[in-house]
C-alpha atoms as a PDB file:
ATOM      1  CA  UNK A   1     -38.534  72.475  64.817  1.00  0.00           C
ATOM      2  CA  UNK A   2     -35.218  73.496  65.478  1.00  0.00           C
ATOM      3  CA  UNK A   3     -33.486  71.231  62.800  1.00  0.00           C
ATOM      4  CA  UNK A   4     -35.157  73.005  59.725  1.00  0.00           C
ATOM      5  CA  UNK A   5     -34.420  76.507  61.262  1.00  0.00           C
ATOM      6  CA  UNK A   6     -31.367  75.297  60.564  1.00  0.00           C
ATOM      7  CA  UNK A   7     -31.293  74.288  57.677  1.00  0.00           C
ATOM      8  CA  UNK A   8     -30.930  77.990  56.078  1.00  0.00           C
ATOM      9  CA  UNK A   9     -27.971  78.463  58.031  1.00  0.00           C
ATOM     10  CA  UNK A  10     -25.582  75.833  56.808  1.00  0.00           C
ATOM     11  CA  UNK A  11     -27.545  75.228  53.302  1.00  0.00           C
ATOM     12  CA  UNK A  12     -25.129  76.720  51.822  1.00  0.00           C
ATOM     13  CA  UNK A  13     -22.113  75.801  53.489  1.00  0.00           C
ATOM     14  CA  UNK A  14     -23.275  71.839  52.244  1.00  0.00           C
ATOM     15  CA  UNK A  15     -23.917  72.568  48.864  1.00  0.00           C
ATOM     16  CA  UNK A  16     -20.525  74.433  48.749  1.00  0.00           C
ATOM     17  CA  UNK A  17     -18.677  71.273  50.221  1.00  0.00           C
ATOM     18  CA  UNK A  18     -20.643  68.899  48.542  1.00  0.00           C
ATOM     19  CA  UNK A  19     -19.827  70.738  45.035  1.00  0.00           C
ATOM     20  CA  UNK A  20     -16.020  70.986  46.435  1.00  0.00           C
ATOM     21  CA  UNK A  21     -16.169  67.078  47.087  1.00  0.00           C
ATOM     22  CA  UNK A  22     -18.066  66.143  43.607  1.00  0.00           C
ATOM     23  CA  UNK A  23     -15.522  68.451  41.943  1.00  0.00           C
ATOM     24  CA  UNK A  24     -12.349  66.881  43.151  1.00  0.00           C
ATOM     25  CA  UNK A  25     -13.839  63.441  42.861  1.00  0.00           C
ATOM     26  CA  UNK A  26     -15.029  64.216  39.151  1.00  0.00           C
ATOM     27  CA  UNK A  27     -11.120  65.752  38.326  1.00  0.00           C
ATOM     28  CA  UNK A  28      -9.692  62.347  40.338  1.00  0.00           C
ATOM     29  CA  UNK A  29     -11.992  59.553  39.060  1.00  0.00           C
ATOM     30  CA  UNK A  30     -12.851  61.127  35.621  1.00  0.00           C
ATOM     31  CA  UNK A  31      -9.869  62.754  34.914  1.00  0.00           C
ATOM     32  CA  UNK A  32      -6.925  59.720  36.273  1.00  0.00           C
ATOM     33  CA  UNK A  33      -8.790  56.581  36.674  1.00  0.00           C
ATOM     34  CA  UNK A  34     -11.168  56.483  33.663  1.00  0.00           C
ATOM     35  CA  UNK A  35      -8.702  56.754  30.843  1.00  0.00           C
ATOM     36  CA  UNK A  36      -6.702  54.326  32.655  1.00  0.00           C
ATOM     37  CA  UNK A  37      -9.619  52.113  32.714  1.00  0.00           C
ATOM     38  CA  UNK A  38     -10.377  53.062  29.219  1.00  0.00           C
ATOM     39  CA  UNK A  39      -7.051  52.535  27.908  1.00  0.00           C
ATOM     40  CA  UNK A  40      -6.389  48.902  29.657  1.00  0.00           C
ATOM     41  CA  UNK A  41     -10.128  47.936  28.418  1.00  0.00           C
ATOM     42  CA  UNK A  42      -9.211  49.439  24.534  1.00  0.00           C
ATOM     43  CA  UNK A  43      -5.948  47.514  24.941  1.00  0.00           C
ATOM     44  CA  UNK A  44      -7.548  44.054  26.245  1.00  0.00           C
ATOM     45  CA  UNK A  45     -10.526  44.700  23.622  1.00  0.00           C
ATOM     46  CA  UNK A  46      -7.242  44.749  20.783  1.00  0.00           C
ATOM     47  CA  UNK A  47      -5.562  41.793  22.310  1.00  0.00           C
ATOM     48  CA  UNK A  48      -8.491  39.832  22.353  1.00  0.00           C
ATOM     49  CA  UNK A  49      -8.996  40.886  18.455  1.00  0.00           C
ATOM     50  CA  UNK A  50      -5.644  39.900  17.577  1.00  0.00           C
ATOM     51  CA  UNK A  51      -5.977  36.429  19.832  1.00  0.00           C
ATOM     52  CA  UNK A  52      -9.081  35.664  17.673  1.00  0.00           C
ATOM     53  CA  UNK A  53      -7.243  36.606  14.506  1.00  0.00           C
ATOM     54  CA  UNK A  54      -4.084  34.310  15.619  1.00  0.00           C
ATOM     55  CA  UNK A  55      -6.394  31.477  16.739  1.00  0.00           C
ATOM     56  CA  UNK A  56      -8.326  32.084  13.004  1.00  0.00           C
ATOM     57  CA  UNK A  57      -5.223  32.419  11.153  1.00  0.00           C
ATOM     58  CA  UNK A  58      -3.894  29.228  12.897  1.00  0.00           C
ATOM     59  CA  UNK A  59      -7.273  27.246  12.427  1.00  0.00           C
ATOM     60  CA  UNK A  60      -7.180  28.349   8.562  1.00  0.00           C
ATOM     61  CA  UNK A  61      -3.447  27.251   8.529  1.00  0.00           C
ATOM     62  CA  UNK A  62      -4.314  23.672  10.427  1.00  0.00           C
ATOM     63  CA  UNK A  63      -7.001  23.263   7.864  1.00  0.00           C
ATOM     64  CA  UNK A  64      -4.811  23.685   4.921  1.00  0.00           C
ATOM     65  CA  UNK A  65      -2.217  21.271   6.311  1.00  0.00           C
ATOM     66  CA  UNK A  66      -5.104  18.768   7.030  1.00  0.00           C
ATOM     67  CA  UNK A  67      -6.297  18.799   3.558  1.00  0.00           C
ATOM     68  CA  UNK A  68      -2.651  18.284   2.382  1.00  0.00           C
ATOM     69  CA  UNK A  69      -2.449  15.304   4.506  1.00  0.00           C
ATOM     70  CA  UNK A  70      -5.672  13.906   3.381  1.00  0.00           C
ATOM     71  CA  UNK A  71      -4.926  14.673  -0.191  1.00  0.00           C
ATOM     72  CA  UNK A  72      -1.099  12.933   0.610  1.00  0.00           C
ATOM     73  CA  UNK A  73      -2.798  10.155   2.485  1.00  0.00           C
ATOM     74  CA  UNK A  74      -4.994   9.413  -0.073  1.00  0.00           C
ATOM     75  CA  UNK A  75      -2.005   9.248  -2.843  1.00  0.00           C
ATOM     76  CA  UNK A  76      -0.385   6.907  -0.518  1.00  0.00           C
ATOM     77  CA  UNK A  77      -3.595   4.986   0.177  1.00  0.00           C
ATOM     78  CA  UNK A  78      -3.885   4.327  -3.881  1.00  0.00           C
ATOM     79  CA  UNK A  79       0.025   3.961  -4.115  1.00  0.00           C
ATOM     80  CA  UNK A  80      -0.198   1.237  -1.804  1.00  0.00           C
ATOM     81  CA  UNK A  81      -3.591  -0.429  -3.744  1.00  0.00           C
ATOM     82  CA  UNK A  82      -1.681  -0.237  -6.656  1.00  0.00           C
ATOM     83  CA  UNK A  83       1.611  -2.453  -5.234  1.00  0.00           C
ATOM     84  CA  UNK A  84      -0.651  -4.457  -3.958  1.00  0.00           C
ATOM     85  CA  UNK A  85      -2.882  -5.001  -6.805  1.00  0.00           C
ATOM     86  CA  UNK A  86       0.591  -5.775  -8.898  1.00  0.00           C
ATOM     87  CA  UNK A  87       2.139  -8.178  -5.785  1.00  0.00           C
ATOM     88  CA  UNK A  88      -1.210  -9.890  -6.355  1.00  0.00           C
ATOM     89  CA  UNK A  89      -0.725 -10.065  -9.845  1.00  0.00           C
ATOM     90  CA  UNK A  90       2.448 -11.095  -9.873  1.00  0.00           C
ATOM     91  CA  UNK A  91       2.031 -13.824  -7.412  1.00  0.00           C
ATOM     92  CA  UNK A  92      -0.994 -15.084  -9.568  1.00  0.00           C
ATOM     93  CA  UNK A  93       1.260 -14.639 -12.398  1.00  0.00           C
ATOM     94  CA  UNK A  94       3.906 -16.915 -10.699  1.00  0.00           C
ATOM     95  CA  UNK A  95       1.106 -19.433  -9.746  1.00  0.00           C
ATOM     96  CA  UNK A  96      -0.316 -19.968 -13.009  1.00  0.00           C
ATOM     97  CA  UNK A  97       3.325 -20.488 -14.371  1.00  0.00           C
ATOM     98  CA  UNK A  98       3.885 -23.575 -11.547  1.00  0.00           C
ATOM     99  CA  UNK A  99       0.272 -24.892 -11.979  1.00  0.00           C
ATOM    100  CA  UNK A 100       1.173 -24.989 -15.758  1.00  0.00           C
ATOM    101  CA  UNK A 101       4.678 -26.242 -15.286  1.00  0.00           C
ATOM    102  CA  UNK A 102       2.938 -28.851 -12.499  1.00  0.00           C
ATOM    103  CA  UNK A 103       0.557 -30.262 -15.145  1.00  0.00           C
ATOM    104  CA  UNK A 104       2.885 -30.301 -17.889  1.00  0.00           C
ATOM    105  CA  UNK A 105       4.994 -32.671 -15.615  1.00  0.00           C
ATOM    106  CA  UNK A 106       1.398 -34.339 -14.851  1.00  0.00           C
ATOM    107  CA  UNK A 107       0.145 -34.574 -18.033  1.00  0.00           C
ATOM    108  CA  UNK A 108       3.327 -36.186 -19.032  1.00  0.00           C
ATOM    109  CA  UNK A 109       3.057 -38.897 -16.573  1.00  0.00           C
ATOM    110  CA  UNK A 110      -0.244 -39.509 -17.636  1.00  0.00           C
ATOM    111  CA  UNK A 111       0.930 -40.055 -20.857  1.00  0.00           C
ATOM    112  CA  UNK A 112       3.681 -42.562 -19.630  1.00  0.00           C
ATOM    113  CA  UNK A 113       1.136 -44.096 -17.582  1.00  0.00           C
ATOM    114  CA  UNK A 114      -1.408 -44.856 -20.153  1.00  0.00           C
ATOM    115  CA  UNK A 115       1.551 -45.805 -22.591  1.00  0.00           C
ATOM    116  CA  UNK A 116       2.935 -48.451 -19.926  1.00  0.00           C
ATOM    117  CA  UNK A 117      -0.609 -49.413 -19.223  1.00  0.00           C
ATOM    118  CA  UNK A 118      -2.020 -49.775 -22.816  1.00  0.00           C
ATOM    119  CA  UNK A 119       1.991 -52.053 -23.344  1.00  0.00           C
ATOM    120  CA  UNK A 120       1.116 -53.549 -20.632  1.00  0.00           C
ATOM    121  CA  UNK A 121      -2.480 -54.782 -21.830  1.00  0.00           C
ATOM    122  CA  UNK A 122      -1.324 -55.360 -24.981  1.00  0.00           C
ATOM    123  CA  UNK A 123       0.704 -57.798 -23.326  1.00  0.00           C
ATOM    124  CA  UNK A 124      -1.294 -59.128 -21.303  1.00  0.00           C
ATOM    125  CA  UNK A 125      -3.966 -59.713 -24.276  1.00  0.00           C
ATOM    126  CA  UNK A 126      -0.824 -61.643 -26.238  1.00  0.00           C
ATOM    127  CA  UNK A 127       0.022 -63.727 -23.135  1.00  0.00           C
ATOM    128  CA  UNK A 128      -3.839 -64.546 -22.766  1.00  0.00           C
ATOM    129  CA  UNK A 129      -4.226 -65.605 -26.323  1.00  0.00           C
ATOM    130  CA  UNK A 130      -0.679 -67.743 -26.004  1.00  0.00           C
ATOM    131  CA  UNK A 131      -2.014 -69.070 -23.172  1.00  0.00           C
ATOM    132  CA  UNK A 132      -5.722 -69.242 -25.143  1.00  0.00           C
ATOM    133  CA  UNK A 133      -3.761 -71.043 -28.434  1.00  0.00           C
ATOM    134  CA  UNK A 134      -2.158 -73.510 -25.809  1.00  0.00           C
ATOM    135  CA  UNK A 135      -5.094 -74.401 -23.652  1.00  0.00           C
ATOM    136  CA  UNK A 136      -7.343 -74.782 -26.811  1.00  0.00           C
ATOM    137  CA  UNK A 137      -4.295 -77.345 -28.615  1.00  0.00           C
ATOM    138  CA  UNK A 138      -3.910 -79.608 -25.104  1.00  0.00           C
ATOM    139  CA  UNK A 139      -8.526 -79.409 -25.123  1.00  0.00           C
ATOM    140  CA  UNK A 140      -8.520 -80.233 -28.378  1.00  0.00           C
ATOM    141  CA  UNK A 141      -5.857 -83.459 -27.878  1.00  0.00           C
ATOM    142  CA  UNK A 142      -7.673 -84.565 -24.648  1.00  0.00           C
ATOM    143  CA  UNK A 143     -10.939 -84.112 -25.912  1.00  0.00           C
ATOM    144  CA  UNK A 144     -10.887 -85.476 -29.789  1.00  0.00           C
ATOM    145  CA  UNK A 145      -7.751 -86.572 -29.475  1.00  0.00           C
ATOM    146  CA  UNK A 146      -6.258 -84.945 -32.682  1.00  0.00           C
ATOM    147  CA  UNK A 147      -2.806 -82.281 -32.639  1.00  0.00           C
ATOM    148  CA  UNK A 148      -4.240 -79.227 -34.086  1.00  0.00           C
ATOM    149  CA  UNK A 149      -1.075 -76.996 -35.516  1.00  0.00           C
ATOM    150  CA  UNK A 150      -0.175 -73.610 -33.512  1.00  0.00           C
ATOM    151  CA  UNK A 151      -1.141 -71.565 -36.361  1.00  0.00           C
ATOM    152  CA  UNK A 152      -4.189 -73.024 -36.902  1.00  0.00           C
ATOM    153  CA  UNK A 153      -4.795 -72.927 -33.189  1.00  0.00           C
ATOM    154  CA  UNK A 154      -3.921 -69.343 -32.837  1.00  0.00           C
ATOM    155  CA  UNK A 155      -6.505 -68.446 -36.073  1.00  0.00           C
ATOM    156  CA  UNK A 156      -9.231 -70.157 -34.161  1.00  0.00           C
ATOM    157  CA  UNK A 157      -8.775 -68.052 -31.295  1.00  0.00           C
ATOM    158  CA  UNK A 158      -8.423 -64.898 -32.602  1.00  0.00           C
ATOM    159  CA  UNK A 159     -11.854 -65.593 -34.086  1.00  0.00           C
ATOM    160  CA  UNK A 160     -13.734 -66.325 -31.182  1.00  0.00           C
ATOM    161  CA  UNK A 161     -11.845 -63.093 -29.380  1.00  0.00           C
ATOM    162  CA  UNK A 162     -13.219 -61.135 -32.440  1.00  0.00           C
ATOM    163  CA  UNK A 163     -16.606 -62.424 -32.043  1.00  0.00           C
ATOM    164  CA  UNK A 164     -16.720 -61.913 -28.072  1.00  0.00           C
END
C-alpha cells in the first residue's frame, strides 16, 4: 500500500510540525490566556467573598437594628399600656367622684322626700282624726242625741285609732 510506504517519509516532518504547533499553542494559551483566566477567576472568586461578607455584615447590622426596634417597640407598647391604664383610672376616678356627688344630691332628695311625705301623713292622720272627732260628735248628736265635748270626742278617737 502506497500510503504506509509513506508514512516513513514524512513521519517525521509531522511530528516536527505537530510539536512546532503544540509548542506555540502551549507558550500562547498557557503562557497569555491562562493567567488571564486565572487572574479574572481569583479576582471574581474575591469579589464574591467580599459580596458575601457585605451582604453578612449588612444582615448582622439589619438584625441588630431589628432587635432595637423590637426592644423600642416594646417600651412604647408598655408606655402606651401604662397611659392607658392611668386614662382608665383616672376616668374611673372621675366617675366614682360624679356617681358619689349624684347620690349625695339623691340621697338628699330622698331625705326631703320622705320628710315632706312623713309631714305630709302626719297631716293627713291629724286632718283624719279632726275630721274622725267631728264625724263621731254630729253621730253621736243624731244618733243619741246628746253634745259630746271636742276633747272628750277627740280622746275617744284616739283610742279606737290605738286599738286598730
Amino acid at each position: 500500500m502506497p500510503q504506509i510506504a509513506q508514512l516513513a517519509d514524512t513521519w517525521s516532518s509531522q511530528v516536527f510540525w505537530l510539536l512546532v504547533f503544540f509548542g506555540i499553542t502551549f507558550f500562547v494559551v498557557g503562557r497569555t490566556m491562562v493567567p488571564k483566566v486565572m487572574e479574572t477567576v481569583s479576582q471574581r472568586d474575591s469579589q464574591i467573598a467580599s459580596d458575601l461578607a457585605a451582604a453578612k455584615a449588612s444582615r448582622d447590622a439589619a438584625d441588630e437594628q431589628e432587635e432595637a426596634w423590637r426592644v423600642r417597640e416594646n417600651e412604647n407598647r408598655a408606655a402606651a399600656q401604662a397611659i392607658v391604664a392611668k386614662a382608665k383610672d383616672e376616668a374611673a376616678a372621675k366617675s366614682d367622684k360624679k356617681l358619689k356627688a349624684a347620690q349625695a344630691r339623691i340621697d338628699k332628695k330622698l331625705a326631703d322626700a320622705e320628710a315632706r311625705i312623713d309631714e305630709a301623713r302626719s297631716e293627713a292622720l291629724t286632718e283624719v282624726e279632726n275630721v274622725a272627732v267631728e264625724a263621731a260628735q254630729d253621730i253621736v248628736k243624731t244618733l243619741a242625741g246628746v253634745t259630746v265635748t271636742k276633747p272628750a270626742a277627740s280622746k275617744a278617737v284616739k283610742e279606737a285609732m290605738a286599738n286598730g
